[in-house]
PDB file of N, CA and C in Angstrom:
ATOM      1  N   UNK A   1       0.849  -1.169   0.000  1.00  0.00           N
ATOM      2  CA  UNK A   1       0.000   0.000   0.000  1.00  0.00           C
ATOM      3  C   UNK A   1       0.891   1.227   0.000  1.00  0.00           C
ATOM      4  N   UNK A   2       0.592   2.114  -0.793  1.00  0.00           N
ATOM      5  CA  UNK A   2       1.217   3.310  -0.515  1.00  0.00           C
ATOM      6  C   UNK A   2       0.068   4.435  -0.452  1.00  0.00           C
ATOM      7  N   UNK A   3       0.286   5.135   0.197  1.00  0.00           N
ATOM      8  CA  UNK A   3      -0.076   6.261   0.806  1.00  0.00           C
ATOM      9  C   UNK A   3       0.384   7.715   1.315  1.00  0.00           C
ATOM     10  N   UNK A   4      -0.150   8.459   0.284  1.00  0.00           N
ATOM     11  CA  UNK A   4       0.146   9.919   0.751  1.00  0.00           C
ATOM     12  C   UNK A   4      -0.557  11.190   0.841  1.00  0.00           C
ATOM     13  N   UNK A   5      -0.886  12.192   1.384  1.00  0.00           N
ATOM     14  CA  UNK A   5      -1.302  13.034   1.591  1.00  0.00           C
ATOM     15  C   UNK A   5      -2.998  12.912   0.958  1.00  0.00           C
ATOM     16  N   UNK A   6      -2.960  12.954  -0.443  1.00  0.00           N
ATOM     17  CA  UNK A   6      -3.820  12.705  -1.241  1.00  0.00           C
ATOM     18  C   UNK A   6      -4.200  12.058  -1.922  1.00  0.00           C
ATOM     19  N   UNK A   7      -3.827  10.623  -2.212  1.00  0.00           N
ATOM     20  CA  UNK A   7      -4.572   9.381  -1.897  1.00  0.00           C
ATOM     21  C   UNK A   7      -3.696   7.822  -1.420  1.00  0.00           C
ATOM     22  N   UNK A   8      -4.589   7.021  -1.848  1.00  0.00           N
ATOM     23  CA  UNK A   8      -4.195   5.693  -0.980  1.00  0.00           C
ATOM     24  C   UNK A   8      -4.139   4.821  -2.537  1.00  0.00           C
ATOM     25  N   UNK A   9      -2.927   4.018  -2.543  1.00  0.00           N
ATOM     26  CA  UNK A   9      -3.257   3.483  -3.926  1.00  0.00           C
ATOM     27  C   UNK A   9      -2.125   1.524  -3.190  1.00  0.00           C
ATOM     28  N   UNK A  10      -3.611   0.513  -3.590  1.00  0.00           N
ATOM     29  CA  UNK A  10      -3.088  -0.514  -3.069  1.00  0.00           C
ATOM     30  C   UNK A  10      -3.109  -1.436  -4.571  1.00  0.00           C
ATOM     31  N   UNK A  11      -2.341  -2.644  -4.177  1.00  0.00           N
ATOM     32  CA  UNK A  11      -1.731  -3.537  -5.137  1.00  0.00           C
ATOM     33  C   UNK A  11      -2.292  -4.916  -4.646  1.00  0.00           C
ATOM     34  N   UNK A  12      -2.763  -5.552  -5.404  1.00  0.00           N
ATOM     35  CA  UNK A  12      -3.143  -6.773  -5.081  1.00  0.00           C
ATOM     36  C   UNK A  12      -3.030  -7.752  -6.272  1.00  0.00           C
ATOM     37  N   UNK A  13      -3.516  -9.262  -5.973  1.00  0.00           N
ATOM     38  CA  UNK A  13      -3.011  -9.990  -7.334  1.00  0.00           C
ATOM     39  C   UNK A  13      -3.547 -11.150  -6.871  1.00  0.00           C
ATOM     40  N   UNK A  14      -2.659 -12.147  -7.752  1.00  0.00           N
ATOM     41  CA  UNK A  14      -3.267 -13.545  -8.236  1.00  0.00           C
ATOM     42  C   UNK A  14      -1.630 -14.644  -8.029  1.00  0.00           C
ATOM     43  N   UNK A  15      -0.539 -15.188  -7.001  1.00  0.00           N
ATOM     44  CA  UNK A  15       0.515 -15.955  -8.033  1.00  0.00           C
ATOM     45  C   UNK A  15       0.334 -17.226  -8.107  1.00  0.00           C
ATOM     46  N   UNK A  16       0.419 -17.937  -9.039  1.00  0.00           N
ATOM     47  CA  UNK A  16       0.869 -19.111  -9.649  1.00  0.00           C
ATOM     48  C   UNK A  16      -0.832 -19.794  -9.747  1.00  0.00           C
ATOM     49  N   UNK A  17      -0.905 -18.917  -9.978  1.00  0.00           N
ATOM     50  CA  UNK A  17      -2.321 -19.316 -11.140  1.00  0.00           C
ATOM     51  C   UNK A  17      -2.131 -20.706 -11.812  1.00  0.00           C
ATOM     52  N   UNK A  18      -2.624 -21.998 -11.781  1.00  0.00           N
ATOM     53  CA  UNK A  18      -1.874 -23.028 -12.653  1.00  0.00           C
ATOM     54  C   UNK A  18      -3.381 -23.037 -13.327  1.00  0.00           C
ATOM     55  N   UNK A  19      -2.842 -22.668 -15.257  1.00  0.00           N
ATOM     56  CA  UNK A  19      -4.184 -22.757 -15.935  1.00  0.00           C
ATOM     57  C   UNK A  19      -3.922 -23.783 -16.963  1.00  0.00           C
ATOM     58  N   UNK A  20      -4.658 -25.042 -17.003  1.00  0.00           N
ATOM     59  CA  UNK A  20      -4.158 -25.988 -18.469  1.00  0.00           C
ATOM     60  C   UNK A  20      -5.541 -25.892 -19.047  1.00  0.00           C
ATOM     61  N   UNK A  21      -5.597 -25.797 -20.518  1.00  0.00           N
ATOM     62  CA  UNK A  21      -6.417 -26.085 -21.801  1.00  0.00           C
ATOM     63  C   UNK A  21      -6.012 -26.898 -22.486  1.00  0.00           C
ATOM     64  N   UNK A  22      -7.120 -28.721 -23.022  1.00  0.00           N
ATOM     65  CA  UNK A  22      -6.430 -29.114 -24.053  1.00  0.00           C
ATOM     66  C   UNK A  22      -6.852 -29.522 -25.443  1.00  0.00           C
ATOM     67  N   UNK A  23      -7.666 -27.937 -25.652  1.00  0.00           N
ATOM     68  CA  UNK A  23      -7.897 -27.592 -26.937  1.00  0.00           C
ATOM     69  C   UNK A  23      -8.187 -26.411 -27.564  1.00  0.00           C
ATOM     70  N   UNK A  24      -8.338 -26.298 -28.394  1.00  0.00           N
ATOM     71  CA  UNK A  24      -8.299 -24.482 -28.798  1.00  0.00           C
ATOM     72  C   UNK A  24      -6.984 -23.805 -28.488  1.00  0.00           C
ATOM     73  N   UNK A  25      -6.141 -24.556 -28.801  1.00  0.00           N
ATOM     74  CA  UNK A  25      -4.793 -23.793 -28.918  1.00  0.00           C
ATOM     75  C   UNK A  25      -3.980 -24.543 -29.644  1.00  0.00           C
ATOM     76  N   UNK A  26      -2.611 -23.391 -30.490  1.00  0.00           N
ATOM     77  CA  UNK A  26      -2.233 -24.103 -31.444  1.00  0.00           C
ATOM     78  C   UNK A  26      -0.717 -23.235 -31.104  1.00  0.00           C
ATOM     79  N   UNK A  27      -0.190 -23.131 -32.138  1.00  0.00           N
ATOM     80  CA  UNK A  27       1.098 -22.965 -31.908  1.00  0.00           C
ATOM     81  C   UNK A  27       1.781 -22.695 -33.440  1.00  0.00           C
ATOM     82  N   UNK A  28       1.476 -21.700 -34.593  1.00  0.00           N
ATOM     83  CA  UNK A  28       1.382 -21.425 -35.244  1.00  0.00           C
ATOM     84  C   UNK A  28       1.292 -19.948 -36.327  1.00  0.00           C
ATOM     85  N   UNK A  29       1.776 -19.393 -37.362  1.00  0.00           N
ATOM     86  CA  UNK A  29       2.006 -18.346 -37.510  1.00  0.00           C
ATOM     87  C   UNK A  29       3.326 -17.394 -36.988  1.00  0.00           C
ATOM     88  N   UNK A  30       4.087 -17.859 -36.426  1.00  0.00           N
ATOM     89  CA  UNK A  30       5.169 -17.054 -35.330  1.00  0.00           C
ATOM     90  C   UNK A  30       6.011 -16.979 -36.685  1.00  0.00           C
ATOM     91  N   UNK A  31       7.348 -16.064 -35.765  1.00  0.00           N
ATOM     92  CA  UNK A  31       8.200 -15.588 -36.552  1.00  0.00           C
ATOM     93  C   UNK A  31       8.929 -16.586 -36.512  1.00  0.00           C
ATOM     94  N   UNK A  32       9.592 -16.957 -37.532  1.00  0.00           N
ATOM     95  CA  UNK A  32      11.012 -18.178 -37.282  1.00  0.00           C
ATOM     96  C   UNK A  32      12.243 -17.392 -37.513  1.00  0.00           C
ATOM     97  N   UNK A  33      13.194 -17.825 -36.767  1.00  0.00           N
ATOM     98  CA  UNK A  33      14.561 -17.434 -36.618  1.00  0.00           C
ATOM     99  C   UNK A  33      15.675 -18.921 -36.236  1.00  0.00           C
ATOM    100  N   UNK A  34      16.933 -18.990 -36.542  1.00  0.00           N
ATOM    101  CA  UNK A  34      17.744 -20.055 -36.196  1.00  0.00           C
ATOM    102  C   UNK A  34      17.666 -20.546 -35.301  1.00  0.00           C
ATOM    103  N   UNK A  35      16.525 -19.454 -33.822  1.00  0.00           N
ATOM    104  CA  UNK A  35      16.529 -20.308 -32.766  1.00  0.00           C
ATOM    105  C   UNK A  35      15.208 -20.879 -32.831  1.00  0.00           C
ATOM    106  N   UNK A  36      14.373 -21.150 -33.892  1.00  0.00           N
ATOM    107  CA  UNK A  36      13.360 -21.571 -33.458  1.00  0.00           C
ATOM    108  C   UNK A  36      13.016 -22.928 -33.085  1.00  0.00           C
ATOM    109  N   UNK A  37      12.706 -23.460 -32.250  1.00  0.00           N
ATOM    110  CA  UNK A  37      13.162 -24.861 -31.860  1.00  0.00           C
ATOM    111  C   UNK A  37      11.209 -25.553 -32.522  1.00  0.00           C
ATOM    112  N   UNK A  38      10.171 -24.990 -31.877  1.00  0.00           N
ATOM    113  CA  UNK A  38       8.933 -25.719 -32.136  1.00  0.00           C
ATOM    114  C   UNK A  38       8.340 -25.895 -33.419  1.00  0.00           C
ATOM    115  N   UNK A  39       7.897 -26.564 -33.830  1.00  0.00           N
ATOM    116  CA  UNK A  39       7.262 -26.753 -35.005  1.00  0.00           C
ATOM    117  C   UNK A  39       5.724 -26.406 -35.186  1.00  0.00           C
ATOM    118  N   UNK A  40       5.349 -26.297 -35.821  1.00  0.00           N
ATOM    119  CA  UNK A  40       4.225 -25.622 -35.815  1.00  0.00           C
ATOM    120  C   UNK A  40       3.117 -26.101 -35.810  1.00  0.00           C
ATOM    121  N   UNK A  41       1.616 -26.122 -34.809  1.00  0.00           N
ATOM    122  CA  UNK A  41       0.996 -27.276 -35.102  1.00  0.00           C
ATOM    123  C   UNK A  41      -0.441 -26.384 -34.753  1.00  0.00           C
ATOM    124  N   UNK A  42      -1.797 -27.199 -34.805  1.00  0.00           N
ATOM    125  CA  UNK A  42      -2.977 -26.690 -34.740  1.00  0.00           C
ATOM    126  C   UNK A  42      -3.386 -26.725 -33.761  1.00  0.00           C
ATOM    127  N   UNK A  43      -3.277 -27.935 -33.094  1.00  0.00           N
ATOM    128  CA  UNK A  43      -3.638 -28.805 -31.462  1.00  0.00           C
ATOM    129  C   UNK A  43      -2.638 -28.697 -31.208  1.00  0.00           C
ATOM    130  N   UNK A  44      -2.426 -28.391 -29.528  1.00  0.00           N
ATOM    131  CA  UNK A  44      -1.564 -28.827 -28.310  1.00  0.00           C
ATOM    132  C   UNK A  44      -2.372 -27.959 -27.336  1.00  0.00           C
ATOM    133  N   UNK A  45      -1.110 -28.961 -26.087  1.00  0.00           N
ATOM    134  CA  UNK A  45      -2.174 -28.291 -25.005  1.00  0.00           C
ATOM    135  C   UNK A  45      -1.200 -27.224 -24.519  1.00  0.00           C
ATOM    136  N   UNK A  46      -2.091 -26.295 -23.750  1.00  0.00           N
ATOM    137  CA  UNK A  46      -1.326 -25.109 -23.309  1.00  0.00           C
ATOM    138  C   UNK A  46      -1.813 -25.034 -21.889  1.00  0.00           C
ATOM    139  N   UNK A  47      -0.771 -25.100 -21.080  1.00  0.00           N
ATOM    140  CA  UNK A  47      -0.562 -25.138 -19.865  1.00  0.00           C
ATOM    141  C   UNK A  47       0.471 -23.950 -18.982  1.00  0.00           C
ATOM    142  N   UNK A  48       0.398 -23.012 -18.435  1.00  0.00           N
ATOM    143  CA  UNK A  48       1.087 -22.180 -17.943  1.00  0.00           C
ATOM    144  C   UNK A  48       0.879 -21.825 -16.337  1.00  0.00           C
ATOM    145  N   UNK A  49       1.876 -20.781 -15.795  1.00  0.00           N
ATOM    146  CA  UNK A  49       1.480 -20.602 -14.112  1.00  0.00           C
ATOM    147  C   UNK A  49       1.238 -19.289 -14.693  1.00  0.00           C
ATOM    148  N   UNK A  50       0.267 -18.196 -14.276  1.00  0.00           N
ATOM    149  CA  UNK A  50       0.101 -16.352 -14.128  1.00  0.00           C
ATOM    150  C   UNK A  50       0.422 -16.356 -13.024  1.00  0.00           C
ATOM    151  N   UNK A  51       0.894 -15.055 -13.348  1.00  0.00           N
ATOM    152  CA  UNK A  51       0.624 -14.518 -11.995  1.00  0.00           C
ATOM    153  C   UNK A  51       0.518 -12.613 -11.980  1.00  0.00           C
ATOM    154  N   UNK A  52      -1.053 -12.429 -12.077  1.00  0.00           N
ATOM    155  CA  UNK A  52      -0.997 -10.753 -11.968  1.00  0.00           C
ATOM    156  C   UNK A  52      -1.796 -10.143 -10.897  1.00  0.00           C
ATOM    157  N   UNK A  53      -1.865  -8.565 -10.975  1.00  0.00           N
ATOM    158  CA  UNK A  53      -1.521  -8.216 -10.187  1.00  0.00           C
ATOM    159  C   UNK A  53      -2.413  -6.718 -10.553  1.00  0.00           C
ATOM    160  N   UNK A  54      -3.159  -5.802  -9.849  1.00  0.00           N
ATOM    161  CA  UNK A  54      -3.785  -5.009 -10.629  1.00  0.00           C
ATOM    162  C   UNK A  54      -3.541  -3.929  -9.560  1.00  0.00           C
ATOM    163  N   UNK A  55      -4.119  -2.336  -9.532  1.00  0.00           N
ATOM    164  CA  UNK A  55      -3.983  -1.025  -8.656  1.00  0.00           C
ATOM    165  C   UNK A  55      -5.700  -1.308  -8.046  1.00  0.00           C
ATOM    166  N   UNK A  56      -5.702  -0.725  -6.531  1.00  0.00           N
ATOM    167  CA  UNK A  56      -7.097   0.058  -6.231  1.00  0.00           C
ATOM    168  C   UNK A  56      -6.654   1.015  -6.162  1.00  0.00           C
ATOM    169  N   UNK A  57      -7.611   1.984  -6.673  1.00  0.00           N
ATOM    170  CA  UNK A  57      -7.283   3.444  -6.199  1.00  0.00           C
ATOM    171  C   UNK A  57      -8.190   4.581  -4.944  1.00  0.00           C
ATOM    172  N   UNK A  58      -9.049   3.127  -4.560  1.00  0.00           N
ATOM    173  CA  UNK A  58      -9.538   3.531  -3.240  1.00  0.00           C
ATOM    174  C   UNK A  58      -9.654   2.414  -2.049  1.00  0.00           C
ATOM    175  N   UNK A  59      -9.278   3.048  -1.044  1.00  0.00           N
ATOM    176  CA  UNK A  59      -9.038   2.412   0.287  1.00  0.00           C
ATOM    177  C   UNK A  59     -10.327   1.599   0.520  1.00  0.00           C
ATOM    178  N   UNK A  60     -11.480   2.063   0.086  1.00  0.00           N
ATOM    179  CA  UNK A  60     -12.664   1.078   0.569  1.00  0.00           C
ATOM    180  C   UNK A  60     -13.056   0.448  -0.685  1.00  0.00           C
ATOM    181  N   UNK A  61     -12.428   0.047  -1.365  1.00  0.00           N
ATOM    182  CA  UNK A  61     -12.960  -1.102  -2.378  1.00  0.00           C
ATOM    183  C   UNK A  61     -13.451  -2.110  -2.003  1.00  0.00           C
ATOM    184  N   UNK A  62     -13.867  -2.785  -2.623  1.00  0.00           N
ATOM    185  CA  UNK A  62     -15.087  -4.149  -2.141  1.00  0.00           C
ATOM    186  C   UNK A  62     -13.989  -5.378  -2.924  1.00  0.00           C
ATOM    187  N   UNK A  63     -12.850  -5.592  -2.196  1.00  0.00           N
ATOM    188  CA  UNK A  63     -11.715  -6.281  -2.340  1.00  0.00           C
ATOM    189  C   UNK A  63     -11.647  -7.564  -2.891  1.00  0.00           C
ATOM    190  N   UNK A  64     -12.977  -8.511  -1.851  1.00  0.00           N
ATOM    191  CA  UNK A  64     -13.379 -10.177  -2.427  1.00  0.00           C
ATOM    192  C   UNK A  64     -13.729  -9.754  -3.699  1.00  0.00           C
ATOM    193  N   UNK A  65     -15.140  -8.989  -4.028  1.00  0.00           N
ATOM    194  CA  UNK A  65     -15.907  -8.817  -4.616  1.00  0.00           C
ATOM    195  C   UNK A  65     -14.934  -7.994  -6.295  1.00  0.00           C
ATOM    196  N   UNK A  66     -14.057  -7.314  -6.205  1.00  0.00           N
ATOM    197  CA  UNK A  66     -12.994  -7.397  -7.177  1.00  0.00           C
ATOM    198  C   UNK A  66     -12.003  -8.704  -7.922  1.00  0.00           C
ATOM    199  N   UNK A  67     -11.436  -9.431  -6.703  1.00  0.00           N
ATOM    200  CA  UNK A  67     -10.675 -10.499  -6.731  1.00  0.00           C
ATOM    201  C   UNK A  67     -11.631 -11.604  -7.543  1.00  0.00           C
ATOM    202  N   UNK A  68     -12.619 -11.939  -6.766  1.00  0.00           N
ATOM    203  CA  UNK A  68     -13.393 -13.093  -7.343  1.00  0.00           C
ATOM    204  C   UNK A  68     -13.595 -12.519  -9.147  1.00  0.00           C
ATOM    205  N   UNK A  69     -13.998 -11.501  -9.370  1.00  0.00           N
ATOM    206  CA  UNK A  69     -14.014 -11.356 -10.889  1.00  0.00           C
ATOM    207  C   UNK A  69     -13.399 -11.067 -11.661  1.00  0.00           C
ATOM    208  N   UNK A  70     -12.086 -10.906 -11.469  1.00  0.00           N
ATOM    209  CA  UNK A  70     -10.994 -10.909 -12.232  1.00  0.00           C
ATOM    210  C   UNK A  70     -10.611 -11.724 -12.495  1.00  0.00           C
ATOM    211  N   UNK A  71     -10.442 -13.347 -11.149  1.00  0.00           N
ATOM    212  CA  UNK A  71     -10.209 -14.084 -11.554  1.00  0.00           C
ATOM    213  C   UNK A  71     -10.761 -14.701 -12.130  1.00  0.00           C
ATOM    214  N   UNK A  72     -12.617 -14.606 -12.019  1.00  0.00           N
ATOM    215  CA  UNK A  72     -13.510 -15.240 -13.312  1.00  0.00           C
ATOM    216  C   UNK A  72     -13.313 -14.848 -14.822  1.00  0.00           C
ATOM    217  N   UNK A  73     -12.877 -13.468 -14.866  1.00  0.00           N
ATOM    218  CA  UNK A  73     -12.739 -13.127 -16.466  1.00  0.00           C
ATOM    219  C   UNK A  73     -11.895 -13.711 -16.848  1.00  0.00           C
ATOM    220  N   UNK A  74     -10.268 -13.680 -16.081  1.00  0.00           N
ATOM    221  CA  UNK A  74      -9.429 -13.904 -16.477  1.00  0.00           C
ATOM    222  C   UNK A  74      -9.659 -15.889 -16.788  1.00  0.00           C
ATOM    223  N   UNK A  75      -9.713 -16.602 -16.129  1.00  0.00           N
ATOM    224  CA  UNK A  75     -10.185 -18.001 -16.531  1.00  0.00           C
ATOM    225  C   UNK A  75     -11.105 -18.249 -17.760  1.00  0.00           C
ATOM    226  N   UNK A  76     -12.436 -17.386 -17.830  1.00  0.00           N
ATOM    227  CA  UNK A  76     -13.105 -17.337 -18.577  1.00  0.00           C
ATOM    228  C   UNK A  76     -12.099 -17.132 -19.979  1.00  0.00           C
ATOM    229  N   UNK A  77     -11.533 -15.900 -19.628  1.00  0.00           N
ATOM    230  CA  UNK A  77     -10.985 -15.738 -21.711  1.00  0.00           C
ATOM    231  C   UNK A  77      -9.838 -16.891 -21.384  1.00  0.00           C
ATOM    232  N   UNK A  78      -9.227 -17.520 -20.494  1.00  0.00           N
ATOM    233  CA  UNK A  78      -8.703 -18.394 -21.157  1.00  0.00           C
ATOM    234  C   UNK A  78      -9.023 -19.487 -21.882  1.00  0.00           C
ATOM    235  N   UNK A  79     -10.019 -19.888 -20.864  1.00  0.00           N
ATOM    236  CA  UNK A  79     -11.050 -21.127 -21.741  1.00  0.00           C
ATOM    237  C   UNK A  79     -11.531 -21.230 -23.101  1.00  0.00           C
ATOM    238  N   UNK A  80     -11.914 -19.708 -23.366  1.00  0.00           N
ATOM    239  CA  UNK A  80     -12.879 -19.575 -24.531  1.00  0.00           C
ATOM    240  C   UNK A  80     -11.890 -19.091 -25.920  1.00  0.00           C
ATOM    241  N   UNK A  81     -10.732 -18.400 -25.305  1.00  0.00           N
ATOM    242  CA  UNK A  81     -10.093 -18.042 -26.233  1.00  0.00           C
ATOM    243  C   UNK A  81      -9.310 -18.747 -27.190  1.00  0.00           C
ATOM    244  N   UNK A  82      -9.678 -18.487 -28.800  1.00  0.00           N
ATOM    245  CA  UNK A  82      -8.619 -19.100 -29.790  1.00  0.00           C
ATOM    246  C   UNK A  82      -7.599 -19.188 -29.953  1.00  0.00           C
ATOM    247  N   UNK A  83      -6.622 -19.601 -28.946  1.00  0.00           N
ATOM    248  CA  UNK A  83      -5.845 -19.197 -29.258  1.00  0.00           C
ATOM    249  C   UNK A  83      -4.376 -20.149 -29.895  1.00  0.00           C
ATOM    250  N   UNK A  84      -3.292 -18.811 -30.764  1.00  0.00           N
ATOM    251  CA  UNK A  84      -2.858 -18.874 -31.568  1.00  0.00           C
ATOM    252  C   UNK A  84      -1.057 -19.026 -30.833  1.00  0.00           C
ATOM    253  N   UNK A  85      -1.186 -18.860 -29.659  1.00  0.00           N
ATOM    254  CA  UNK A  85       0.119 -18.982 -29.003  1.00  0.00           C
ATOM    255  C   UNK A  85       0.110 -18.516 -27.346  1.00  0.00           C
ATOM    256  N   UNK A  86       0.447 -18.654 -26.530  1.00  0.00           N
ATOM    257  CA  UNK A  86       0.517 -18.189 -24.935  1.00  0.00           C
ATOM    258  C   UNK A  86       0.524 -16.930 -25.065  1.00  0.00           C
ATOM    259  N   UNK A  87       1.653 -16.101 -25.459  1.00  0.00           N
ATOM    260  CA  UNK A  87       1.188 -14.986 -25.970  1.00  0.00           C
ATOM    261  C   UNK A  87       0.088 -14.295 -26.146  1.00  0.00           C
ATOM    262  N   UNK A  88      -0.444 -14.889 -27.003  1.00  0.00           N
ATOM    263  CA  UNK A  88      -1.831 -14.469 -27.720  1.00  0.00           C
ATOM    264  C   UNK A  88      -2.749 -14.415 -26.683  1.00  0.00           C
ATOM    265  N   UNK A  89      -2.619 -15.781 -26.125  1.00  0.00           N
ATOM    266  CA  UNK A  89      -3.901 -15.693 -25.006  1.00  0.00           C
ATOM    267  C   UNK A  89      -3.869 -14.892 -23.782  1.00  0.00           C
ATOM    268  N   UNK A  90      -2.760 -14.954 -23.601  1.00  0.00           N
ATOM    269  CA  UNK A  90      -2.687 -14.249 -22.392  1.00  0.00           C
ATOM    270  C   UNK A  90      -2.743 -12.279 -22.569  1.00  0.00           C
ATOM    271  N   UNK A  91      -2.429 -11.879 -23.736  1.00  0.00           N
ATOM    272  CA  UNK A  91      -2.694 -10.438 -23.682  1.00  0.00           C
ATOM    273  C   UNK A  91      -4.352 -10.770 -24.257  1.00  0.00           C
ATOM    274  N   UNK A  92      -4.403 -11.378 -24.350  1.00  0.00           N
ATOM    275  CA  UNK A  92      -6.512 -11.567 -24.254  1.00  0.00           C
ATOM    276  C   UNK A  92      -6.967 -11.602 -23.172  1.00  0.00           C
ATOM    277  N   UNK A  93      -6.484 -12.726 -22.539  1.00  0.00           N
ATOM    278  CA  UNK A  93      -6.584 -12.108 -20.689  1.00  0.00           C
ATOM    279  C   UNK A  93      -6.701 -10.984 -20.529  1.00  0.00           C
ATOM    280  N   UNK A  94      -5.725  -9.892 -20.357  1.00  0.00           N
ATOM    281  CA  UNK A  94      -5.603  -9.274 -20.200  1.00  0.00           C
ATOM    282  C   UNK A  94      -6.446  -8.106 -20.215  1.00  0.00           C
ATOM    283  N   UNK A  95      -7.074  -8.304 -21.660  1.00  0.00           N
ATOM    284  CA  UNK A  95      -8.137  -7.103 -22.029  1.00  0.00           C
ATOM    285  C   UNK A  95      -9.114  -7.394 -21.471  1.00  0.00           C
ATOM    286  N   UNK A  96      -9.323  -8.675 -21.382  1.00  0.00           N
ATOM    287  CA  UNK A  96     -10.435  -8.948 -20.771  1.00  0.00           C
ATOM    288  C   UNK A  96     -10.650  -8.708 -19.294  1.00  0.00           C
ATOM    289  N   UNK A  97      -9.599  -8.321 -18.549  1.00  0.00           N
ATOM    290  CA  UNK A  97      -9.771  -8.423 -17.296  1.00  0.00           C
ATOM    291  C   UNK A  97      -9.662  -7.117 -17.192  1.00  0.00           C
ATOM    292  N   UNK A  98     -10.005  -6.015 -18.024  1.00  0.00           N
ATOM    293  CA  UNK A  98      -9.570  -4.611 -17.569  1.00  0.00           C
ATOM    294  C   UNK A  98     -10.803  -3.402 -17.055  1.00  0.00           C
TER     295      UNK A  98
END
């Protein structure tokens, strides 16, 4: 929490989120370079840990009542989302949770 004169601004979050999907994700379209080691495919599963983290910018926020739906959006677009690489999905998260 930090706090000064004129306002109160707190930090809260989510770590090691463990999210697996094992479908609707692919691994495909990327840039290739000499290091590219993966091959490119339609199906796989995508499995990762998050971990974020967002501002209140008021001291009496309704804290559960924030937490619980961020972490529903954020699960939600992972589930539903097409996605095209970890990357991808996860700055979809993102919007979605904003």
């Amino acid at each position: 929490m930090i706090q000064t004169r004129s306002a109160v601004t707190l930090k809260s979050g989510i770590r090691n989120l463990a999210i697996l999907k094992t479908t609707g994700s692919a691994f495909k379209g990327h840039i290739k370079d000499a290091y590219t080691t993966l091959k490119e495919t339609d199906d796989r599963i995508l499995a990762t840990n998050a971990e974020i983290s967002w501002l209140f910018s008021k001291a009496a926020a309704d804290f559960d009542s924030c937490y619980f739906g961020i972490r529903r959006a954020l699960l939600e677009s992972f589930a539903r989302h097409d996605s095209m690489s970890v990357q991808h999905t996860l700055y979809a998260m993102a919007q979605k949770s904003r």
